[in-house]
N, C-alpha and C. Protein backbone atom coordinates (compact mmCIF):
# COMPACT_ATOMS: atom_id res chain seq x y z
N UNK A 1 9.93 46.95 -77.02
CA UNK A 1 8.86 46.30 -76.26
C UNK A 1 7.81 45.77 -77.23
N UNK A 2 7.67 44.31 -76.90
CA UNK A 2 6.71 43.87 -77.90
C UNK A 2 5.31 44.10 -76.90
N UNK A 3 4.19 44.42 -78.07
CA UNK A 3 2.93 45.17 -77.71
C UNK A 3 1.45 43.47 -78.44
N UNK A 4 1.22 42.89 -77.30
CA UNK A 4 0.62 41.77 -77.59
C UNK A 4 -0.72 41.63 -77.72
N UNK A 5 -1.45 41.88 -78.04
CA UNK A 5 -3.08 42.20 -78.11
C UNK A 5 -3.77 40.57 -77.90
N UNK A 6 -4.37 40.88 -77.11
CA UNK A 6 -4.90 39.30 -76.44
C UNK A 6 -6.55 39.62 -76.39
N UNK A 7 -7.06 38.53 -77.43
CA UNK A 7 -8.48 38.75 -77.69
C UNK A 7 -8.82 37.37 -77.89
N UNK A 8 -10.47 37.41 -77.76
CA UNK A 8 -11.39 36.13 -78.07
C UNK A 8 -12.40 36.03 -77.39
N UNK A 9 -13.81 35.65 -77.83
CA UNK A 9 -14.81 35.35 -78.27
C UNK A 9 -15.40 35.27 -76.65
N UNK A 10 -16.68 35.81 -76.28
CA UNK A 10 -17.18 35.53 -74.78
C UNK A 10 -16.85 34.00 -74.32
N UNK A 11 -16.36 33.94 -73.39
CA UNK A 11 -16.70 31.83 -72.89
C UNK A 11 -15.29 31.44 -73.23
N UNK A 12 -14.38 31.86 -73.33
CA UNK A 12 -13.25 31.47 -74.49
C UNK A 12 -12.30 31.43 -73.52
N UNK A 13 -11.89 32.02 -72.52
CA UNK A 13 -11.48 31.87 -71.42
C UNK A 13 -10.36 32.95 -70.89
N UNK A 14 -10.62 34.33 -71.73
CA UNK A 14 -9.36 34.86 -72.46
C UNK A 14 -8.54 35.42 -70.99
N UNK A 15 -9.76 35.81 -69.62
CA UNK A 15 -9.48 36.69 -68.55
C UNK A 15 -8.23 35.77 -67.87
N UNK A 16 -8.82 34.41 -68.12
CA UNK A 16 -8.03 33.48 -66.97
C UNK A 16 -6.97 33.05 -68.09
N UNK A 17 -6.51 33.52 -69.64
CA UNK A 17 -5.05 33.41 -70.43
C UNK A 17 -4.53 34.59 -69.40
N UNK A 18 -5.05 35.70 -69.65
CA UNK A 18 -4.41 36.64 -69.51
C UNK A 18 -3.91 36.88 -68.08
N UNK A 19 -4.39 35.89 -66.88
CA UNK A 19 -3.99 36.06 -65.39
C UNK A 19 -2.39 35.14 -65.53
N UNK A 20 -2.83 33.74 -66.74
CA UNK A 20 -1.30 33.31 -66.73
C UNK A 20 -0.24 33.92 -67.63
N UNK A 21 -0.41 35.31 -68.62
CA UNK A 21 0.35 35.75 -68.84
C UNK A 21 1.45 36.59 -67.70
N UNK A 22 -0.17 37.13 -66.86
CA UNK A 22 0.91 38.03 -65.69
C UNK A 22 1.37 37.08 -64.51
N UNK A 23 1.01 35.82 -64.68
CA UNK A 23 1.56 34.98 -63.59
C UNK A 23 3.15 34.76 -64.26
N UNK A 24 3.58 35.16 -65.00
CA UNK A 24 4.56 34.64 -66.22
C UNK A 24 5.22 36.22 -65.70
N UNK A 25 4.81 37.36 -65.89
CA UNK A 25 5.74 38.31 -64.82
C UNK A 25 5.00 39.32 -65.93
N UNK A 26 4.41 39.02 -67.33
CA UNK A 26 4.17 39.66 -68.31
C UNK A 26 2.88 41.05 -67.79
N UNK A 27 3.28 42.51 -67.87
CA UNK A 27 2.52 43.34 -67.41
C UNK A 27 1.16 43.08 -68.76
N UNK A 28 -0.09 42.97 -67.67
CA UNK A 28 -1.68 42.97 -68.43
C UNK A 28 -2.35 44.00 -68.57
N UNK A 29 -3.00 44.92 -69.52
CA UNK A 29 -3.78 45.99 -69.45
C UNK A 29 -5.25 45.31 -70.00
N UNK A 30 -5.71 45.21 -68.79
CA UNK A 30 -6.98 44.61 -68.79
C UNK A 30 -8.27 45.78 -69.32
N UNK A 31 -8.80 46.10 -70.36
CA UNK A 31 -9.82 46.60 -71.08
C UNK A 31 -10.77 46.55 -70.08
N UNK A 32 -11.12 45.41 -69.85
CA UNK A 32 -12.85 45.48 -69.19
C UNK A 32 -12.85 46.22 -67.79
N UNK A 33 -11.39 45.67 -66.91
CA UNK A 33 -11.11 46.39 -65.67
C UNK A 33 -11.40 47.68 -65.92
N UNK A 34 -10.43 48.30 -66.52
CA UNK A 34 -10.29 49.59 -66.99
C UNK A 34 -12.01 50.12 -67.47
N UNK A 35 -13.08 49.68 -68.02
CA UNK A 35 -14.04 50.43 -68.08
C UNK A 35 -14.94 50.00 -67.24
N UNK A 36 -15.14 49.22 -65.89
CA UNK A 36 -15.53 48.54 -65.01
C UNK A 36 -14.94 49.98 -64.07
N UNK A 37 -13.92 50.57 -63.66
CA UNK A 37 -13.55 51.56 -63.03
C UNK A 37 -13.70 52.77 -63.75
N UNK A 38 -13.74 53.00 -65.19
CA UNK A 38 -14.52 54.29 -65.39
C UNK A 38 -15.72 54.41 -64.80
N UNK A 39 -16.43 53.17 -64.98
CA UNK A 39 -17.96 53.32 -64.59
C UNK A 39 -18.13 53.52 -63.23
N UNK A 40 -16.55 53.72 -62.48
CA UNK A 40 -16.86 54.75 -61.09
C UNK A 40 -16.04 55.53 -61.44
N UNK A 41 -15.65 56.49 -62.57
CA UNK A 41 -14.83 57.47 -62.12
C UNK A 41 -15.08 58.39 -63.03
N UNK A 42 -14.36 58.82 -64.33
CA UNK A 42 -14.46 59.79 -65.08
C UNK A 42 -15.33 60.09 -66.69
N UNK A 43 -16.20 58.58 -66.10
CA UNK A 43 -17.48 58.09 -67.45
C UNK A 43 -18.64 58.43 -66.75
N UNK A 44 -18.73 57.86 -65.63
CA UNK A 44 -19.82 58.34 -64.93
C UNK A 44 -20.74 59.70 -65.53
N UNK A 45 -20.00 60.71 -65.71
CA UNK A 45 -20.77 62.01 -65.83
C UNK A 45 -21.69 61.75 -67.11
N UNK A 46 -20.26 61.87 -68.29
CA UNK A 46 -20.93 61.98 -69.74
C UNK A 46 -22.03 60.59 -70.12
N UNK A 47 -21.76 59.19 -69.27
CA UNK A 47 -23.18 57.94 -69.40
C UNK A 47 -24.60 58.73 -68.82
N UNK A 48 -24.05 59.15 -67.56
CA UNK A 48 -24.72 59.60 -67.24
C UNK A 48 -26.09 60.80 -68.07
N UNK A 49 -25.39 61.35 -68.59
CA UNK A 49 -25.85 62.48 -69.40
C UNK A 49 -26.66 61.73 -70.60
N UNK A 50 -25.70 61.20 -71.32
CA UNK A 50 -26.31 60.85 -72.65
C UNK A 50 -27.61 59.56 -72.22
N UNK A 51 -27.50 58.92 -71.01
CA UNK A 51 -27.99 57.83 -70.77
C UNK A 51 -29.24 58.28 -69.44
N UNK A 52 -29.53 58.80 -69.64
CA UNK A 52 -30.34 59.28 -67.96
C UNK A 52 -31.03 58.42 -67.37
N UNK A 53 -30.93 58.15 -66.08
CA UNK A 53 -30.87 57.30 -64.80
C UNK A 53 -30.00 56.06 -64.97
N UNK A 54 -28.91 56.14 -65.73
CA UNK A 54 -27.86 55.04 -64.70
C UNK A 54 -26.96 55.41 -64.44
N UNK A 55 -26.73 56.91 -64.15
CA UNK A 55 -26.27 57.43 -62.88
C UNK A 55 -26.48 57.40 -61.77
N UNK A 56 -25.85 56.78 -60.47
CA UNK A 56 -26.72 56.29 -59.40
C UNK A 56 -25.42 56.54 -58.11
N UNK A 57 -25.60 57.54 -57.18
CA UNK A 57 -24.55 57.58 -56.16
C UNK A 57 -23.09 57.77 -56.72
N UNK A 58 -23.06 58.21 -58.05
CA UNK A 58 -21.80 58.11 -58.63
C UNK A 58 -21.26 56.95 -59.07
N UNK A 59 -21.85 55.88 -59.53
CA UNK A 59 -21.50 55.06 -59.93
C UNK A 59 -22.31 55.01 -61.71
N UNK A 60 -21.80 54.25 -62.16
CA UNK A 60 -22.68 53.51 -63.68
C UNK A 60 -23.74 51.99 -62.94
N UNK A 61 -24.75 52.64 -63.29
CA UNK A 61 -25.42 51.45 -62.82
C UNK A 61 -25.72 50.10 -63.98
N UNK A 62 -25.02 49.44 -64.13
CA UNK A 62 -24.95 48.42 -65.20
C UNK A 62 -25.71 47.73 -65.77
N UNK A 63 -27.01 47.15 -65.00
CA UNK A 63 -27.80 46.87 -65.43
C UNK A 63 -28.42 47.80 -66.21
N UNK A 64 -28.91 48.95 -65.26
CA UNK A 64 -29.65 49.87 -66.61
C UNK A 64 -29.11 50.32 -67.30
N UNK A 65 -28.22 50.22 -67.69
CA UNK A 65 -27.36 50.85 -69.17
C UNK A 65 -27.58 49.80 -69.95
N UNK A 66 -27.21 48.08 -69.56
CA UNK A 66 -27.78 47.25 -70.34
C UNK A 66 -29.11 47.55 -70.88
N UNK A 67 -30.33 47.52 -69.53
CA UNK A 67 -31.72 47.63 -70.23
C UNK A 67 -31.78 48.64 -71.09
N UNK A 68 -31.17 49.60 -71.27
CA UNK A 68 -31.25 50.51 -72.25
C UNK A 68 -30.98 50.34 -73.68
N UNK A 69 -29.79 49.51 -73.59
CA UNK A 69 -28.98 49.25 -74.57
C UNK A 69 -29.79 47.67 -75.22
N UNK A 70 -30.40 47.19 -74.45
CA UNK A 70 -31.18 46.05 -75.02
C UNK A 70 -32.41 46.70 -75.75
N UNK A 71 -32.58 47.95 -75.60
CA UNK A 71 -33.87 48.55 -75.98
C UNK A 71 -33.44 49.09 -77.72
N UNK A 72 -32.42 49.51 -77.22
CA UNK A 72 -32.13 50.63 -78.33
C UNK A 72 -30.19 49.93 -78.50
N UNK A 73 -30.29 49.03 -79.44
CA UNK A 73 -28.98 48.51 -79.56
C UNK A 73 -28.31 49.43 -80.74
N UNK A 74 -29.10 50.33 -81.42
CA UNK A 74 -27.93 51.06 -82.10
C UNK A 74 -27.47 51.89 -81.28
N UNK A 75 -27.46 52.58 -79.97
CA UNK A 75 -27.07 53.22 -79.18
C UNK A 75 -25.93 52.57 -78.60
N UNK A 76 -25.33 51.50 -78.46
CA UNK A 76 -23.83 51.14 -78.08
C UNK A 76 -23.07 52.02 -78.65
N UNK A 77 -23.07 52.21 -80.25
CA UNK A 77 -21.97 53.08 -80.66
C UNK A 77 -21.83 54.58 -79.70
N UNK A 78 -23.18 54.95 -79.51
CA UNK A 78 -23.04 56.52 -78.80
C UNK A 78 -22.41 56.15 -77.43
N UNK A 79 -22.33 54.97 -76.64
CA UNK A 79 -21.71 54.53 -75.70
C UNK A 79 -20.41 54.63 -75.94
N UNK A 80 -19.65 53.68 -77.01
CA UNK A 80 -18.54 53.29 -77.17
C UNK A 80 -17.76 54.82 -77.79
N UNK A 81 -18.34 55.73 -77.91
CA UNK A 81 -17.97 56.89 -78.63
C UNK A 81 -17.78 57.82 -77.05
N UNK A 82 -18.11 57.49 -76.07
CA UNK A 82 -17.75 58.43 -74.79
C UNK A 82 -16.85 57.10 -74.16
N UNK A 83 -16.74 55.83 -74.30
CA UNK A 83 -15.85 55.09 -73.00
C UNK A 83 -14.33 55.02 -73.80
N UNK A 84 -14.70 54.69 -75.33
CA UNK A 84 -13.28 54.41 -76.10
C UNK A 84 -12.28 55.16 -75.80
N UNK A 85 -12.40 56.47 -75.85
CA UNK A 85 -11.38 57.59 -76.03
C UNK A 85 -10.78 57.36 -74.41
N UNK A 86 -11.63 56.93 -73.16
CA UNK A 86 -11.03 57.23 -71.97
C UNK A 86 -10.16 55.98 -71.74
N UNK A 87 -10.85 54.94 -72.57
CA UNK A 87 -9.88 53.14 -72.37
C UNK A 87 -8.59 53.51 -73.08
N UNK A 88 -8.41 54.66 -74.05
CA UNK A 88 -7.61 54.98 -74.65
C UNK A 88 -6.59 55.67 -74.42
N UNK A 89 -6.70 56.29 -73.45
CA UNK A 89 -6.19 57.31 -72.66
C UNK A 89 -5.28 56.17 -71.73
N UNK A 90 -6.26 55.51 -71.10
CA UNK A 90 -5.62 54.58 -69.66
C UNK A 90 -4.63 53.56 -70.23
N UNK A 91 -4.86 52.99 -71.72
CA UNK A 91 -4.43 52.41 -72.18
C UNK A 91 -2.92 52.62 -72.50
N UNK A 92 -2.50 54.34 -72.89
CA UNK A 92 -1.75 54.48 -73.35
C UNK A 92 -0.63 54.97 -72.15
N UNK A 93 -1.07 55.50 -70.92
CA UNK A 93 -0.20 55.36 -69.67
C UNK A 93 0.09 54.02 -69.66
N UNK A 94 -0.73 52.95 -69.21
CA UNK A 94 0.04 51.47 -69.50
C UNK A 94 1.43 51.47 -70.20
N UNK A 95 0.90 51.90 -71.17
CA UNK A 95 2.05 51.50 -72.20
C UNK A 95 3.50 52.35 -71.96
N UNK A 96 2.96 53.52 -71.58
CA UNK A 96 4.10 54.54 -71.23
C UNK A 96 5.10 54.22 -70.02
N UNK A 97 4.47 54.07 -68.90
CA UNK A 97 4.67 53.30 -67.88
C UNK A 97 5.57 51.78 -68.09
N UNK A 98 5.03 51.12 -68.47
CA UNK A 98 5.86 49.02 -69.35
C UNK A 98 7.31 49.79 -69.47
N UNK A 99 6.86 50.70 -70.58
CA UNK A 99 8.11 51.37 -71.17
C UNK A 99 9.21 51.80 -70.43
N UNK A 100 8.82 52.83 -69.54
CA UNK A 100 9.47 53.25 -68.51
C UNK A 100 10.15 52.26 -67.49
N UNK A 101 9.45 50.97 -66.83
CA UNK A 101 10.02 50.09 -66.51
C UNK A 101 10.50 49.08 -66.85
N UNK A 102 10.55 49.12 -68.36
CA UNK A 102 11.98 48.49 -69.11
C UNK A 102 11.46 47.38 -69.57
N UNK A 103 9.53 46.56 -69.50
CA UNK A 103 9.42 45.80 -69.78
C UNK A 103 9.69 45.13 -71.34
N UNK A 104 9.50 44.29 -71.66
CA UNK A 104 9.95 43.32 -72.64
C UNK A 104 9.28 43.27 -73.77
N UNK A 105 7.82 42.53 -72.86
CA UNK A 105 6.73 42.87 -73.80
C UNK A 105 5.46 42.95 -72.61
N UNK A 106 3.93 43.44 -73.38
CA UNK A 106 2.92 43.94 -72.24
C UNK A 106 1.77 43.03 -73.07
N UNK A 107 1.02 42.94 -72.30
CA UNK A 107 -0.50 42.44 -72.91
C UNK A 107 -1.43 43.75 -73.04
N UNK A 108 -2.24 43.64 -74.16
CA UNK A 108 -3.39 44.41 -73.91
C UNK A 108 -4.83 43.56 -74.38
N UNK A 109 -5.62 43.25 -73.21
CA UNK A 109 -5.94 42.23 -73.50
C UNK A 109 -7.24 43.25 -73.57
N UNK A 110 -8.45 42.84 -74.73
CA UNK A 110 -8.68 43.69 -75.27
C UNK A 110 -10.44 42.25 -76.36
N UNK A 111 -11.05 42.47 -75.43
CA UNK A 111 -11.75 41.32 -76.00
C UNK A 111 -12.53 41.67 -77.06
N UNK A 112 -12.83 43.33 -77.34
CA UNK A 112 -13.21 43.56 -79.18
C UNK A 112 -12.26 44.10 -79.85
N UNK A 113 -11.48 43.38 -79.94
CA UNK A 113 -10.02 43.82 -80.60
C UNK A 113 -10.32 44.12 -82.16
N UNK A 114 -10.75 43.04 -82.73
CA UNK A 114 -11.01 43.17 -84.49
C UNK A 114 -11.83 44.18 -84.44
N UNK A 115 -13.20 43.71 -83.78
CA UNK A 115 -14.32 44.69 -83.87
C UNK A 115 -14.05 46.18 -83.89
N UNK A 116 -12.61 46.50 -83.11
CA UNK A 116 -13.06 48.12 -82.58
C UNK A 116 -11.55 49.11 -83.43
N UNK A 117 -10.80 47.37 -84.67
CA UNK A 117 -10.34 48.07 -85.02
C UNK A 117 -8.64 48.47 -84.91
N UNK A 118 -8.50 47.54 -83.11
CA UNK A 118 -7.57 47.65 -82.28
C UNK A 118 -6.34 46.97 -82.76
N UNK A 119 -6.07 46.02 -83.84
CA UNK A 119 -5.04 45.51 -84.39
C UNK A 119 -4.16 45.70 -84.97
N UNK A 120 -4.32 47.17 -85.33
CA UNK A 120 -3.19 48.42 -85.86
C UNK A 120 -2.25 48.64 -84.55
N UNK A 121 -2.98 48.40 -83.29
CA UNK A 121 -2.07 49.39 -82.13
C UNK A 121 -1.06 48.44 -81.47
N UNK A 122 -1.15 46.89 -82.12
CA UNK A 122 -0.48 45.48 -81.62
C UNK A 122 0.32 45.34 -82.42
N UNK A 123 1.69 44.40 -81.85
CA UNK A 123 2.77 43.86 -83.06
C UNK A 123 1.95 42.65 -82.77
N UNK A 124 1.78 41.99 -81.93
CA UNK A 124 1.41 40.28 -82.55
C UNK A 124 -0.20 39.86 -81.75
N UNK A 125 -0.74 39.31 -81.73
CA UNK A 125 -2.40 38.62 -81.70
C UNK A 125 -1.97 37.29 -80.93
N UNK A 126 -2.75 37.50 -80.07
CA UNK A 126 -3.22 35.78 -79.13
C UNK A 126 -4.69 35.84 -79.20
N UNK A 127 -5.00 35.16 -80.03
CA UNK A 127 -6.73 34.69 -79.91
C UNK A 127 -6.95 33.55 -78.72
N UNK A 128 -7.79 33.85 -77.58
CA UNK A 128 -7.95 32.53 -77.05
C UNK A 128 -9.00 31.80 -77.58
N UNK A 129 -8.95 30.55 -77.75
CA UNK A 129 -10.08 29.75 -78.26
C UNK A 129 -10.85 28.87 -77.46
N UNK A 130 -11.73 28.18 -77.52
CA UNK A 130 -12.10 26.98 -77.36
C UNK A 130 -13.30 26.47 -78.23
N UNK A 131 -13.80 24.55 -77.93
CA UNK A 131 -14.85 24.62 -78.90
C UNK A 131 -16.20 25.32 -78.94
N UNK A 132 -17.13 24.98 -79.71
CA UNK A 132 -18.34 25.84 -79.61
C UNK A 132 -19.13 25.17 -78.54
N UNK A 133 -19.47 24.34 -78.34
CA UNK A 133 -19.62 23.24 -77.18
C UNK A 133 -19.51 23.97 -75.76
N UNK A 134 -18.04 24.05 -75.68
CA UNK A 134 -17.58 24.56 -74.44
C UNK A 134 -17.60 25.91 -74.03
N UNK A 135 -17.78 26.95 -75.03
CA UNK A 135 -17.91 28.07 -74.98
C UNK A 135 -19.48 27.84 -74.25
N UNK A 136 -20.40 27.49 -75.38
CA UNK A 136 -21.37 27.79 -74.90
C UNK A 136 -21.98 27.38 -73.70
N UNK A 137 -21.57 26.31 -72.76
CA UNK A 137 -21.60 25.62 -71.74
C UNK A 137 -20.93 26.83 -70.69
N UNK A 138 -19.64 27.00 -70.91
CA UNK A 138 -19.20 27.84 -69.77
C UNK A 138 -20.18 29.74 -69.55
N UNK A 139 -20.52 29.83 -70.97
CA UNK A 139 -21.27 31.20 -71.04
C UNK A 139 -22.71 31.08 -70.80
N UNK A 140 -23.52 29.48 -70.61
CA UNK A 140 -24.83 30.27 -69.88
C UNK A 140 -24.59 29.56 -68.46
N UNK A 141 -23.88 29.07 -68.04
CA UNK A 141 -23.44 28.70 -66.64
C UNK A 141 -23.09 30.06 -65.37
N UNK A 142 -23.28 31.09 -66.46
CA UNK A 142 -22.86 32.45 -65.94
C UNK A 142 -24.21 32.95 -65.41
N UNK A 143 -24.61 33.27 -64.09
CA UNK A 143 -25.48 34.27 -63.12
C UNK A 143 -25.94 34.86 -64.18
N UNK A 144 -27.27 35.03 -64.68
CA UNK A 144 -28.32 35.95 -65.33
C UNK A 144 -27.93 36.13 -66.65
N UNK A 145 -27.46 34.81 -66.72
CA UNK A 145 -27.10 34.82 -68.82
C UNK A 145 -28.49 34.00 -69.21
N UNK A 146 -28.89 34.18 -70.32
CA UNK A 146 -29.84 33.42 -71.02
C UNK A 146 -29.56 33.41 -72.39
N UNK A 147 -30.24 32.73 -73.15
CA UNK A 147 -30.11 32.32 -74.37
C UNK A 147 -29.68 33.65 -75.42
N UNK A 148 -30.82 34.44 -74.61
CA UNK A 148 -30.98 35.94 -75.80
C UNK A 148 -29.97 36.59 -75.59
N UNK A 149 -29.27 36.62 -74.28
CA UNK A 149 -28.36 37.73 -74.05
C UNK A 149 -27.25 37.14 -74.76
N UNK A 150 -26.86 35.98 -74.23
CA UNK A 150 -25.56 35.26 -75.01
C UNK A 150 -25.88 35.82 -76.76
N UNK A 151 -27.14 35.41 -77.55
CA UNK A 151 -27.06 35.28 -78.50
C UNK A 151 -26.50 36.90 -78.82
N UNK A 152 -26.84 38.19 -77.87
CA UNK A 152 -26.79 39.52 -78.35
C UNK A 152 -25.57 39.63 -78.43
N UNK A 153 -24.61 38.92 -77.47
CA UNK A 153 -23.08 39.08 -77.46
C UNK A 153 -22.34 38.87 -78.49
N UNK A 154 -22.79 37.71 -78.60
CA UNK A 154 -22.27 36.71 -80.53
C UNK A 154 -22.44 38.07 -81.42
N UNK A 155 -23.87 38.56 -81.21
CA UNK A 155 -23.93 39.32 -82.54
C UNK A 155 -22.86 40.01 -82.63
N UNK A 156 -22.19 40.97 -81.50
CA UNK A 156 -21.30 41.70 -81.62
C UNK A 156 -19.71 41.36 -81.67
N UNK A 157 -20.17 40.28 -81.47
CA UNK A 157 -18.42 40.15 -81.82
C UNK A 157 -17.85 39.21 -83.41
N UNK A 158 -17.17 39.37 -83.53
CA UNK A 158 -16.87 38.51 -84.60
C UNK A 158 -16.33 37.22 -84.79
N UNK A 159 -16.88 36.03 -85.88
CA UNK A 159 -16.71 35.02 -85.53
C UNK A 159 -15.53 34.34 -85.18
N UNK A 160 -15.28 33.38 -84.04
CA UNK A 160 -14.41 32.87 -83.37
C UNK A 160 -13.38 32.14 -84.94
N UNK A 161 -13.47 31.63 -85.93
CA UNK A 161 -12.88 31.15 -86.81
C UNK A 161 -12.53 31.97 -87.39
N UNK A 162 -12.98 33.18 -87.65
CA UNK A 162 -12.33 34.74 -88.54
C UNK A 162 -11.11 35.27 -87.36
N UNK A 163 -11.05 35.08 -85.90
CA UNK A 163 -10.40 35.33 -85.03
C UNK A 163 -9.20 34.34 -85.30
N UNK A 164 -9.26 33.09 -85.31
CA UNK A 164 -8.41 32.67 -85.23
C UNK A 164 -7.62 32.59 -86.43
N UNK A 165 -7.81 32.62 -87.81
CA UNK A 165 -7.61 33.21 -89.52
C UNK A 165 -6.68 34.37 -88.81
N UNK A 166 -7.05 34.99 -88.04
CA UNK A 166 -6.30 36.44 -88.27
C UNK A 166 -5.21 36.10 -86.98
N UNK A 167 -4.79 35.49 -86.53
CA UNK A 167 -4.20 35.13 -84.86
C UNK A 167 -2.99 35.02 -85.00
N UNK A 168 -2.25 35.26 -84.45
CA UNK A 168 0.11 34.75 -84.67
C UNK A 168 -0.51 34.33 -84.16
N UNK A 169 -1.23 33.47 -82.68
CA UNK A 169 -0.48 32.76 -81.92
C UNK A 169 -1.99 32.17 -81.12
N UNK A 170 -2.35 30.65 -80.98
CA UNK A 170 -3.56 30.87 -80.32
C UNK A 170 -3.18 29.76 -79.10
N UNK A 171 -4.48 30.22 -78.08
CA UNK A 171 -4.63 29.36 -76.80
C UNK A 171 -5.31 29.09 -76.73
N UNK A 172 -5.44 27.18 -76.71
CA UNK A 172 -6.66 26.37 -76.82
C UNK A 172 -6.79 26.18 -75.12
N UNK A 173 -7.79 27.07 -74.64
CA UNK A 173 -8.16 26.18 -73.42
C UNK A 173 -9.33 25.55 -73.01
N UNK A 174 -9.85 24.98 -73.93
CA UNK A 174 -10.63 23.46 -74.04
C UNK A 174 -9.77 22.41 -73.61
N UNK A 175 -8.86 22.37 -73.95
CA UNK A 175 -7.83 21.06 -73.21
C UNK A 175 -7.23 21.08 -72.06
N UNK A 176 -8.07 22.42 -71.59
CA UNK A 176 -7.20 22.55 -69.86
C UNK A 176 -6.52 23.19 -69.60
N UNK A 177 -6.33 23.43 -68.16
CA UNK A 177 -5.87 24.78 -67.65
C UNK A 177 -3.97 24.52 -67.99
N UNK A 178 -3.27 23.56 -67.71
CA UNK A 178 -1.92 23.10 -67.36
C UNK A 178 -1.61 23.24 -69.17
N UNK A 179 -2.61 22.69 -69.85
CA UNK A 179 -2.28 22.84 -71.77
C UNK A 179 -2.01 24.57 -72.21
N UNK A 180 -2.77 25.12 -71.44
CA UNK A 180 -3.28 26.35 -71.65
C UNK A 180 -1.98 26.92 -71.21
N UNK A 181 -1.50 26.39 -69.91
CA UNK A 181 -0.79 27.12 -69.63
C UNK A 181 0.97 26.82 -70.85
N UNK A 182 0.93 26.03 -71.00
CA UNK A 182 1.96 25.80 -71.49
C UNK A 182 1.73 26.37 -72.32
N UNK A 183 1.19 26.21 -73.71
CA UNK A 183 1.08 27.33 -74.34
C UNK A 183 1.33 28.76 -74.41
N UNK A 184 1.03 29.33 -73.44
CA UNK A 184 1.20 30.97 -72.95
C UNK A 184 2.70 30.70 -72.95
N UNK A 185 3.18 29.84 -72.07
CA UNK A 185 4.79 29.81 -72.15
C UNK A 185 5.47 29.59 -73.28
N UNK A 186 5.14 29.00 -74.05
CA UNK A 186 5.88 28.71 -75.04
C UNK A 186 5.51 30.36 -76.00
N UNK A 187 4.49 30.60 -76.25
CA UNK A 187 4.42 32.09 -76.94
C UNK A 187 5.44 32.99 -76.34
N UNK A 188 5.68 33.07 -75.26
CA UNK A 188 6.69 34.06 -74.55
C UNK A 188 7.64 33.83 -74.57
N UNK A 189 8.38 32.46 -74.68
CA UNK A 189 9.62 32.14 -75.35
C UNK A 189 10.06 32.29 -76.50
N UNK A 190 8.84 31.84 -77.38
CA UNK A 190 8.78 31.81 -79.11
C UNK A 190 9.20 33.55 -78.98
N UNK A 191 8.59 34.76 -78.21
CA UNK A 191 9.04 36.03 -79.14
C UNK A 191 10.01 36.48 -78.02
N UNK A 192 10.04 35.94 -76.81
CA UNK A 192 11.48 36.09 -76.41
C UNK A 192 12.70 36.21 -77.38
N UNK A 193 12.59 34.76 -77.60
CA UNK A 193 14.18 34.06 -78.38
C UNK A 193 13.82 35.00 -80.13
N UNK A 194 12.83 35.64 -80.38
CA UNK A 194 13.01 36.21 -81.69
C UNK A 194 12.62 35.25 -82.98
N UNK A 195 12.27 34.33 -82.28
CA UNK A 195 12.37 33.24 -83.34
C UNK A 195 10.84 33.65 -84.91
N UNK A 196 9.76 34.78 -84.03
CA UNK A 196 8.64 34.88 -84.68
C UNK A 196 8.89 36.18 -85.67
N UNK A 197 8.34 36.49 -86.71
CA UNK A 197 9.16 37.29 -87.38
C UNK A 197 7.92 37.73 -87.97
């Protein structure tokens, strides 16, 4: 089973690559889902704890973990040091599971992939791309983005041209959804047929 790590840059379009990978039949282990549902289930406690009041009815209350985390940004790591290990956990049933049902290959789509390190746990890299233009157009077009927040995101991730330097395989979807899509297909053929080595 080939193990595909699908990453890139906020605005880049990577959620809607990764819906036409599984439109393609390809099983997705979506990262953000996965800690979007800790933050109702088994994170809750320890955010809770280390983070006091965005515990709320049992949920992670998101905003204030942001305002917190906008306050005190070296504190992500003490974040990412209680959610990692559980994305890690969920991550690796995925994989157990693909396995078990005989799949081919799986996505783990995984949008701080370099950052967190995650490129040891992949045989091959899909960076999605697009230009800087369009990134930044589609990312403050987003409900309660502003300049500063976008810019806090950039900080943390790493640059979109060091992403694509490091990439087997990239998806430009600046040229559209039908380009985009072809692409995805042709990657799944390309390590279908073996041809990528």
């Amino acid at each position: 089973m080939i193990v595909i790590g699908l990453t890139g840059s906020i605005g880049m379009g990577k959620s809607t690559t990764a819906a036409m990978f599984a439109a393609e039949g390809i099983p997705v282990n979506d990262a953000d889902a996965v800690v979007h549902d800790l933050y109702r289930s088994e994170a809750v406690e320890p955010i809770g704890r280390a983070f006091p009041g965005t515990a709320v009815d049992g949920v992670i209350d998101r905003k204030e973990l942001s305002r917190q985390l906008a306050l005190a940004p070296d504190r992500f790591r003490q974040l990412e040091a209680i959610v990692h290990p559980l994305v890690r956990a969920r991550e690796k049933a995925f994989l157990e599971e693909s396995r078990q049902t005989g799949a081919d290959m799986v996505i783990l789509d995984i949008p701080l992939l370099f950052e967190t390190g995650g490129e040891g746990r992949v045989d091959r890299i899909v960076v999605v791309t697009a230009d800087q233009e369009i990134q930044r157009e589609r990312v403050l077009a987003r409900p309660g983005m502003t300049e500063e927040k976008f810019a806090m995101i950039l900080s943390r991730q790493m640059p979109d041209a060091q992403k694509r330097e490091r990439a087997d395989f990239l998806v430009d979807t600046g040229k559209g959804m039908d380009a985009a899509r072809k692409q995805v297909s042709e990657i799944i053929a390309t390590l279908r047929n073996g041809e990528f080595k």
